[in-house]
C-alpha atoms as a PDB file:
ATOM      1  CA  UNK A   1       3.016  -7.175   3.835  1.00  0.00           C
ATOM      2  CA  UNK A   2       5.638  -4.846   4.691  1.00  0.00           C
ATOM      3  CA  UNK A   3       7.575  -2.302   2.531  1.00  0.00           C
ATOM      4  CA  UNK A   4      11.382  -2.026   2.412  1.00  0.00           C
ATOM      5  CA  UNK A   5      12.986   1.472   2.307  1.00  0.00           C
ATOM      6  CA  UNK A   6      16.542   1.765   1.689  1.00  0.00           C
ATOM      7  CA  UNK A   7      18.052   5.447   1.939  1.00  0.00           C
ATOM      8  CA  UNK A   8      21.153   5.336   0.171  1.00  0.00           C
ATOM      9  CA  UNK A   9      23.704   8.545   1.234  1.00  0.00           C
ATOM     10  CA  UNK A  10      24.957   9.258  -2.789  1.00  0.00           C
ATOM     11  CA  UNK A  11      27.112   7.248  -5.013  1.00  0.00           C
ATOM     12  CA  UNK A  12      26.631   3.671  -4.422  1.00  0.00           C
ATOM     13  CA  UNK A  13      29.656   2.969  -6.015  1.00  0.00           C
ATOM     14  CA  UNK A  14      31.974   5.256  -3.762  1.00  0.00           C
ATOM     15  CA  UNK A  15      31.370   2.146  -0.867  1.00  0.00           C
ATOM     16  CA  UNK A  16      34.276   0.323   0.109  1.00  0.00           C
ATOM     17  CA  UNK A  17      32.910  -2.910  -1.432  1.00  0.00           C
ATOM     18  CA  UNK A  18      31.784  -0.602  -4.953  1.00  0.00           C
ATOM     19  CA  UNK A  19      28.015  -1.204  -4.029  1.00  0.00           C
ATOM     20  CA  UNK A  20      27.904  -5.408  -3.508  1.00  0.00           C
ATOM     21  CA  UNK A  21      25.750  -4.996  -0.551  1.00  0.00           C
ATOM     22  CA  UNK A  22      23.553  -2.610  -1.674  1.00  0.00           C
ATOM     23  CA  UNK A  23      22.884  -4.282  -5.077  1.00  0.00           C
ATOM     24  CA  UNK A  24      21.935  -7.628  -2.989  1.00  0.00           C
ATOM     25  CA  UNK A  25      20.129  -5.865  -0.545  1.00  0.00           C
ATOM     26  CA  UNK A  26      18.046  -4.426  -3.254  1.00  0.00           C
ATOM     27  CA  UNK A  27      16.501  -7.579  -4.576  1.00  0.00           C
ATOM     28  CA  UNK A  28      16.532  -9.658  -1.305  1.00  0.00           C
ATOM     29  CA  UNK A  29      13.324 -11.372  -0.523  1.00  0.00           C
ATOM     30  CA  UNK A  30      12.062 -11.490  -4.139  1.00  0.00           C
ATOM     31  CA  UNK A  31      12.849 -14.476  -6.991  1.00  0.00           C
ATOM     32  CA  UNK A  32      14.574 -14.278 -10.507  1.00  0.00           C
ATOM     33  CA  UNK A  33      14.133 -12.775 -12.807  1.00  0.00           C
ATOM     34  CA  UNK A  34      14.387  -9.458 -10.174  1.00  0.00           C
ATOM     35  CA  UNK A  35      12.242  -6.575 -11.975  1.00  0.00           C
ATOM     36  CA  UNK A  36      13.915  -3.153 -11.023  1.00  0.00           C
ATOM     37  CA  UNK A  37      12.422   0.206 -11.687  1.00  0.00           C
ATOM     38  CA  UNK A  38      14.676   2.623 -12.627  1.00  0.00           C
ATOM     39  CA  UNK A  39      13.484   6.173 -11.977  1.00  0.00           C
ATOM     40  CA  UNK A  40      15.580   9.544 -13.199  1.00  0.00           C
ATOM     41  CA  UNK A  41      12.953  12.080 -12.494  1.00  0.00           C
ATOM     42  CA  UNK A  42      15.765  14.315 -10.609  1.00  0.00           C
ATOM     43  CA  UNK A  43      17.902  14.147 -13.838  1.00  0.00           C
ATOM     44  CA  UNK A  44      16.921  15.956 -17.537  1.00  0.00           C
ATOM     45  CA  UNK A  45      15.505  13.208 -19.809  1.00  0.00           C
ATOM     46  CA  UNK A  46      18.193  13.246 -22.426  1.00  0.00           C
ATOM     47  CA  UNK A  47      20.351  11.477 -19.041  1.00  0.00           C
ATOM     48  CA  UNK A  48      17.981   8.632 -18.982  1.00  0.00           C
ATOM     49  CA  UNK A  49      19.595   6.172 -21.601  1.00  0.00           C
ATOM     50  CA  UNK A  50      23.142   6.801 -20.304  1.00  0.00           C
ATOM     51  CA  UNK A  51      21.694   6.053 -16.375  1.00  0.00           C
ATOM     52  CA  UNK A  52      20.396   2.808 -17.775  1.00  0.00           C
ATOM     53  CA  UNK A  53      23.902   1.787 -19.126  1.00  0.00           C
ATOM     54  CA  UNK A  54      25.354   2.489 -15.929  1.00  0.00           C
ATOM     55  CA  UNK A  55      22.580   0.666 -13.976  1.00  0.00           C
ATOM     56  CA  UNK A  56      22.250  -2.449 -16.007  1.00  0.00           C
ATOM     57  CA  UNK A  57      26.142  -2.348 -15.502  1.00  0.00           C
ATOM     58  CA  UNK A  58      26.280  -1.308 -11.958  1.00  0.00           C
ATOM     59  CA  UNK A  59      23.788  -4.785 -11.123  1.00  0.00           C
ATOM     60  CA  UNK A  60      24.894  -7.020 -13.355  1.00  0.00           C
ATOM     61  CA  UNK A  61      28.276  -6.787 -12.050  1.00  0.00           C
ATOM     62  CA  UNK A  62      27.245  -7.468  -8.133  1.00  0.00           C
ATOM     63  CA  UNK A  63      24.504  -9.886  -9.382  1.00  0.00           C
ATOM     64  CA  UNK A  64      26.744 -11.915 -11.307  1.00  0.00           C
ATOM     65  CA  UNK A  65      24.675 -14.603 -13.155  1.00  0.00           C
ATOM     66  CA  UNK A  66      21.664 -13.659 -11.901  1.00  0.00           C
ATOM     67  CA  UNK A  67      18.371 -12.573 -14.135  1.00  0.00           C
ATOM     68  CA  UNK A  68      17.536  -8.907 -14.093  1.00  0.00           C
ATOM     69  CA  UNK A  69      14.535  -6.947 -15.739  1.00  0.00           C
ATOM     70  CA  UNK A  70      14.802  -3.003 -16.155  1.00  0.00           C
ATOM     71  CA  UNK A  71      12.226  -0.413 -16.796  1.00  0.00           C
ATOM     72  CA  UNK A  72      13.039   3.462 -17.086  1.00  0.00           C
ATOM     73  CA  UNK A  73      10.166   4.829 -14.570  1.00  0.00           C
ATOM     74  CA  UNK A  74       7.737   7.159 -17.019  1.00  0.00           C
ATOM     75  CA  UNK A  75       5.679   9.886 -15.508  1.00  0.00           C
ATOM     76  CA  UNK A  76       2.364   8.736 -17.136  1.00  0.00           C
ATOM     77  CA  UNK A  77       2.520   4.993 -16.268  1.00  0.00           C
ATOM     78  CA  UNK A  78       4.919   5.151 -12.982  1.00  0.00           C
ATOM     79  CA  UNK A  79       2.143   3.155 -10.891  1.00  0.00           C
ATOM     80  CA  UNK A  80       1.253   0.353 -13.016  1.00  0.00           C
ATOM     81  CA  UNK A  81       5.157   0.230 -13.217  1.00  0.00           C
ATOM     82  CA  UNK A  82       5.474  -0.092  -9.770  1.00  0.00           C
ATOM     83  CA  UNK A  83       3.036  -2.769  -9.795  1.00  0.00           C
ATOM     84  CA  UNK A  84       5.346  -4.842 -12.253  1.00  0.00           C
ATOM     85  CA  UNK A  85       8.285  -4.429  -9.931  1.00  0.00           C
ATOM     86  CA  UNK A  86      10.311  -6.020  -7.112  1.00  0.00           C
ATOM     87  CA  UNK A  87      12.383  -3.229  -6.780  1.00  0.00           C
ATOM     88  CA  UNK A  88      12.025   0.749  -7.180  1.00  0.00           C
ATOM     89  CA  UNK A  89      15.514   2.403  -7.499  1.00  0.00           C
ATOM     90  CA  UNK A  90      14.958   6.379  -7.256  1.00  0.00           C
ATOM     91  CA  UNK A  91      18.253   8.066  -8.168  1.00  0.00           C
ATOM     92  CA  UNK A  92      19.671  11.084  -7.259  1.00  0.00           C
ATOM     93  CA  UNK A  93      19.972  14.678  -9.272  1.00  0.00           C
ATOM     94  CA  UNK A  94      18.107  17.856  -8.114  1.00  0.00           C
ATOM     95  CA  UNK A  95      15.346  16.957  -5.756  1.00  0.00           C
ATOM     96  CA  UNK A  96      12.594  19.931  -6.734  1.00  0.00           C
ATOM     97  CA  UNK A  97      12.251  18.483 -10.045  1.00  0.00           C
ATOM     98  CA  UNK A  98      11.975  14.665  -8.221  1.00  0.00           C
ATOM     99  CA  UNK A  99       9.571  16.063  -6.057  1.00  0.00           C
ATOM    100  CA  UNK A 100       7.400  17.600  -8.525  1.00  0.00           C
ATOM    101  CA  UNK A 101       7.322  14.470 -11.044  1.00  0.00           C
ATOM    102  CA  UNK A 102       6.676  12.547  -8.175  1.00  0.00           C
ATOM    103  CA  UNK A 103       3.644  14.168  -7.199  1.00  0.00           C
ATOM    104  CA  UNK A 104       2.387  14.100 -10.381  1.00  0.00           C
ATOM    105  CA  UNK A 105       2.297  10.303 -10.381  1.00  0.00           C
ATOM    106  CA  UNK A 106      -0.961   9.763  -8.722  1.00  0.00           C
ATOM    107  CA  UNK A 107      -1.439   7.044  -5.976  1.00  0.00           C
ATOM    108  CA  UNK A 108       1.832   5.204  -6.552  1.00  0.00           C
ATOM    109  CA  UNK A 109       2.475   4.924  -2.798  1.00  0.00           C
ATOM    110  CA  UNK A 110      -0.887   2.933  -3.191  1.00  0.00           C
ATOM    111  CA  UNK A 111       1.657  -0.004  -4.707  1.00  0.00           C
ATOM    112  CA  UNK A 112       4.218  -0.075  -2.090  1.00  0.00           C
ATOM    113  CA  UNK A 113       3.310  -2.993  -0.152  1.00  0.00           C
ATOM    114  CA  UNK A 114       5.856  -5.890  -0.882  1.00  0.00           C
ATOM    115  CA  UNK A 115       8.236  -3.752  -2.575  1.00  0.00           C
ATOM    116  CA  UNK A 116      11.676  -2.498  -1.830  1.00  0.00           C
ATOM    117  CA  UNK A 117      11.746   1.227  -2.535  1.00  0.00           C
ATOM    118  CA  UNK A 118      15.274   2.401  -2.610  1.00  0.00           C
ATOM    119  CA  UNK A 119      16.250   6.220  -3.126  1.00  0.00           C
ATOM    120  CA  UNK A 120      19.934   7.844  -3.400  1.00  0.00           C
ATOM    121  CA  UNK A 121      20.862  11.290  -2.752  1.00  0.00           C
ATOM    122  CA  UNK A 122      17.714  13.368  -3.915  1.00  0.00           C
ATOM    123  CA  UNK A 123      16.061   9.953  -4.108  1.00  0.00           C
ATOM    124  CA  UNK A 124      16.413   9.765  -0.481  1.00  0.00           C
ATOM    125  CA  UNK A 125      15.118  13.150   0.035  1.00  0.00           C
ATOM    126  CA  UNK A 126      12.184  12.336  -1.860  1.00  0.00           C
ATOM    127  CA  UNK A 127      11.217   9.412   0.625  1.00  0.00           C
ATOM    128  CA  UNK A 128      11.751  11.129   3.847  1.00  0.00           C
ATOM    129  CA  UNK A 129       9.734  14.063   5.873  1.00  0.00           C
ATOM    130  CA  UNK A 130      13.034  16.114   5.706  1.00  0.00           C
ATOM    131  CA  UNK A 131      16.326  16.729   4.447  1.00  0.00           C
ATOM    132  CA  UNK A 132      18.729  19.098   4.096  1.00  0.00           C
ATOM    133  CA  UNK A 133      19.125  20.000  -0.035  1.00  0.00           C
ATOM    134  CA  UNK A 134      22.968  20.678   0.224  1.00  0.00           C
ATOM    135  CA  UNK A 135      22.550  22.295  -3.187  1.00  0.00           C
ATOM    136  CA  UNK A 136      20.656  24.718  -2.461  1.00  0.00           C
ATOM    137  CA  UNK A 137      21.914  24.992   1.272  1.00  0.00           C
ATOM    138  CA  UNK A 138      17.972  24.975   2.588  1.00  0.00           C
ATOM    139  CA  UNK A 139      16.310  22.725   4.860  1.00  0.00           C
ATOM    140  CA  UNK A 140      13.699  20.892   2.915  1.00  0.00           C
ATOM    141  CA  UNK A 141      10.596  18.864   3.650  1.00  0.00           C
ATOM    142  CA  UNK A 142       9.923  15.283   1.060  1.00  0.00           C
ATOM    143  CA  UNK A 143       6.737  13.105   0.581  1.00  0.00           C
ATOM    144  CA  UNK A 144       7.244  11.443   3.852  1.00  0.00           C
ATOM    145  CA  UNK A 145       6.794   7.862   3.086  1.00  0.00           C
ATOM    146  CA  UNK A 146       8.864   7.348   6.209  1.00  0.00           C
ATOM    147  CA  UNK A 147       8.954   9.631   9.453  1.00  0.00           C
ATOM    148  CA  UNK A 148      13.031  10.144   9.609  1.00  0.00           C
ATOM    149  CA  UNK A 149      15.354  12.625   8.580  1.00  0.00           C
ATOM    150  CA  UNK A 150      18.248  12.128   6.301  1.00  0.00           C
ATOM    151  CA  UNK A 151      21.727  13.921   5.433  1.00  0.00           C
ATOM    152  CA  UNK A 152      23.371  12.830   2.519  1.00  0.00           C
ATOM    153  CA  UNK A 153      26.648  13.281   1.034  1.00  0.00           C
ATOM    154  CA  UNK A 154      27.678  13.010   4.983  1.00  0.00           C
ATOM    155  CA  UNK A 155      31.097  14.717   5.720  1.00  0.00           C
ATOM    156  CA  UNK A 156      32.401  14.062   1.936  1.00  0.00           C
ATOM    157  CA  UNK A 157      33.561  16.960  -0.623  1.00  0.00           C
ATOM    158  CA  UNK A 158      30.490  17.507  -1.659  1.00  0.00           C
ATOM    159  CA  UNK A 159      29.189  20.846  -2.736  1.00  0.00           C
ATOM    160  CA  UNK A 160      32.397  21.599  -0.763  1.00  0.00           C
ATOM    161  CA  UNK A 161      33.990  24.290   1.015  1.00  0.00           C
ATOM    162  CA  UNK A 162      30.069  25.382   1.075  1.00  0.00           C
ATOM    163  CA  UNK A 163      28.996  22.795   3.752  1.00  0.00           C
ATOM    164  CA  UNK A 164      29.456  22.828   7.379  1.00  0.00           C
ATOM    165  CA  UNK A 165      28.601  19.177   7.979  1.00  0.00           C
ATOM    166  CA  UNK A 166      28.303  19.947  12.150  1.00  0.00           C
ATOM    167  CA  UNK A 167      25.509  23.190  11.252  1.00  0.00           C
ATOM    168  CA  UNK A 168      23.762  21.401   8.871  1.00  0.00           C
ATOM    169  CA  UNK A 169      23.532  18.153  11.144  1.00  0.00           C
ATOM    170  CA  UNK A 170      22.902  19.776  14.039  1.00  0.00           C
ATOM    171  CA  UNK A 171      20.449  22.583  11.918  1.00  0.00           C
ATOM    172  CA  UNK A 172      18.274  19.248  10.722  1.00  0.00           C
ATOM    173  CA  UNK A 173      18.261  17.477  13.938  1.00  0.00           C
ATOM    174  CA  UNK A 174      16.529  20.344  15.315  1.00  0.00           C
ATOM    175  CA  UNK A 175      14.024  21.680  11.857  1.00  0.00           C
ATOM    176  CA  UNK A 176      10.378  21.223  12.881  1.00  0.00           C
ATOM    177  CA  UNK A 177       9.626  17.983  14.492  1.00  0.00           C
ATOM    178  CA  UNK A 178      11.643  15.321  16.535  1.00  0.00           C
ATOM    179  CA  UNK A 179      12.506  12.640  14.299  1.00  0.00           C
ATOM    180  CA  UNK A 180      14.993  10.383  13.788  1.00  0.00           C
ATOM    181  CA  UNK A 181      17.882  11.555  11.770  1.00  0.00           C
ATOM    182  CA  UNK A 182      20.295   9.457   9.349  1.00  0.00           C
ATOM    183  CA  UNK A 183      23.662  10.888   8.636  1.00  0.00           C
ATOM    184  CA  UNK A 184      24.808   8.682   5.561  1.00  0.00           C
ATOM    185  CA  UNK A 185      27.927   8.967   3.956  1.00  0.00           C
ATOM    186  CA  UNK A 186      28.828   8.430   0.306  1.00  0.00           C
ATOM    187  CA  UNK A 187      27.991   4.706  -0.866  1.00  0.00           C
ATOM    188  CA  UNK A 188      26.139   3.985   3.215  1.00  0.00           C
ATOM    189  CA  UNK A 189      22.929   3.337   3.215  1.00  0.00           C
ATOM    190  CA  UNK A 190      19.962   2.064   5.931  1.00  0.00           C
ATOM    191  CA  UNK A 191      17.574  -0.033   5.852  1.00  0.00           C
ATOM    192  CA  UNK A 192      13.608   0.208   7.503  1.00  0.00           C
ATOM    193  CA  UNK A 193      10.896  -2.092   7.066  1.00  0.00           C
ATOM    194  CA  UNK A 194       7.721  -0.758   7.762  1.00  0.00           C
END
């Protein structure tokens, strides 16, 4: 059974349609009551409880009617978590600290199969081989769950008037190897089912 990525470019809700398609997209494939796995490891802890407002709020307004099921993602049990779930949502915050709580989480990959895995802004870092951190302004290399590139934030104000969007394109279309790179722009996302 295959594993649904979705690479989301930042701010779901900056998309022209507020984040409808994403939000169904997201639990597509899988049956009420949709289990989604919250995770805020790129965010400080005392951020969780107000991400969970917005997320409960951010679904139940596309999924209108529908059942949902949350769970904030915990370091110590993130794998059995995963196991419970339809649907992993990684968010975005500062993608060193994602990357190191990540790998702290032993074998959670392992759980993948059947799953959508979804990741925004740093959460997208964390899925691909590389990215460009555009706030630290360094090209940076993730856990490599799928073989692409990706650029978030593409051409928006972010971190702005400190990004070239053409360099840092064209500086991660040519970092280390020759893989496929995703420009996404705020609220764009793409799928891959591998």
């Amino acid at each position: 059974m295959a594993t649904k990525y979705i690479l989301i470019g930042g701010y779901p809700r900056k998309a022209p349609d507020g984040g409808k398609a994403l939000a169904e997209e997201m639990v597509r494939g899988f049956k009420e009551p949709y289990k989604i796995l919250v995770c805020y490891f790129a965010r400080p802890k005392y951020q969780w409880k107000l991400n969970m407002v917005e997320d409960r709020l951010f679904f139940g307004h596309h999924l209108k009617g529908e059942k949902l099921e949350f769970e904030i993602a915990q370091v110590g049990t993130f794998r059995d978590q995963i196991k419970w779930a339809d649907t992993i949502y990684i968010r975005g915050g500062r993608t060193q600290r994602l990357l190191n709580l990540l790998r702290e989480c032993k074998d959670w990959e392992k759980e993948l199969e059947g799953k959508t895995l979804a990741g925004s802004s740093a959460g997208a870092h964390a899925i691909v081989k590389y990215f460009d951190n555009l706030d630290e302004l360094r090209l940076g290399e993730g856990l490599g769950l799928l073989r692409v590139k990706v650029l978030v934030h593409y051409r928006s104000n972010y971190n702005a008037p400190n990004i070239d969007w053409d360099k840092a394109e064209i500086d991660l279309r040519n970092y280390k190897e020759d893989l496929p790179l995703y420009p996404l722009a705020e609220g764009e996302f793409k799928v891959i089912i591998q």
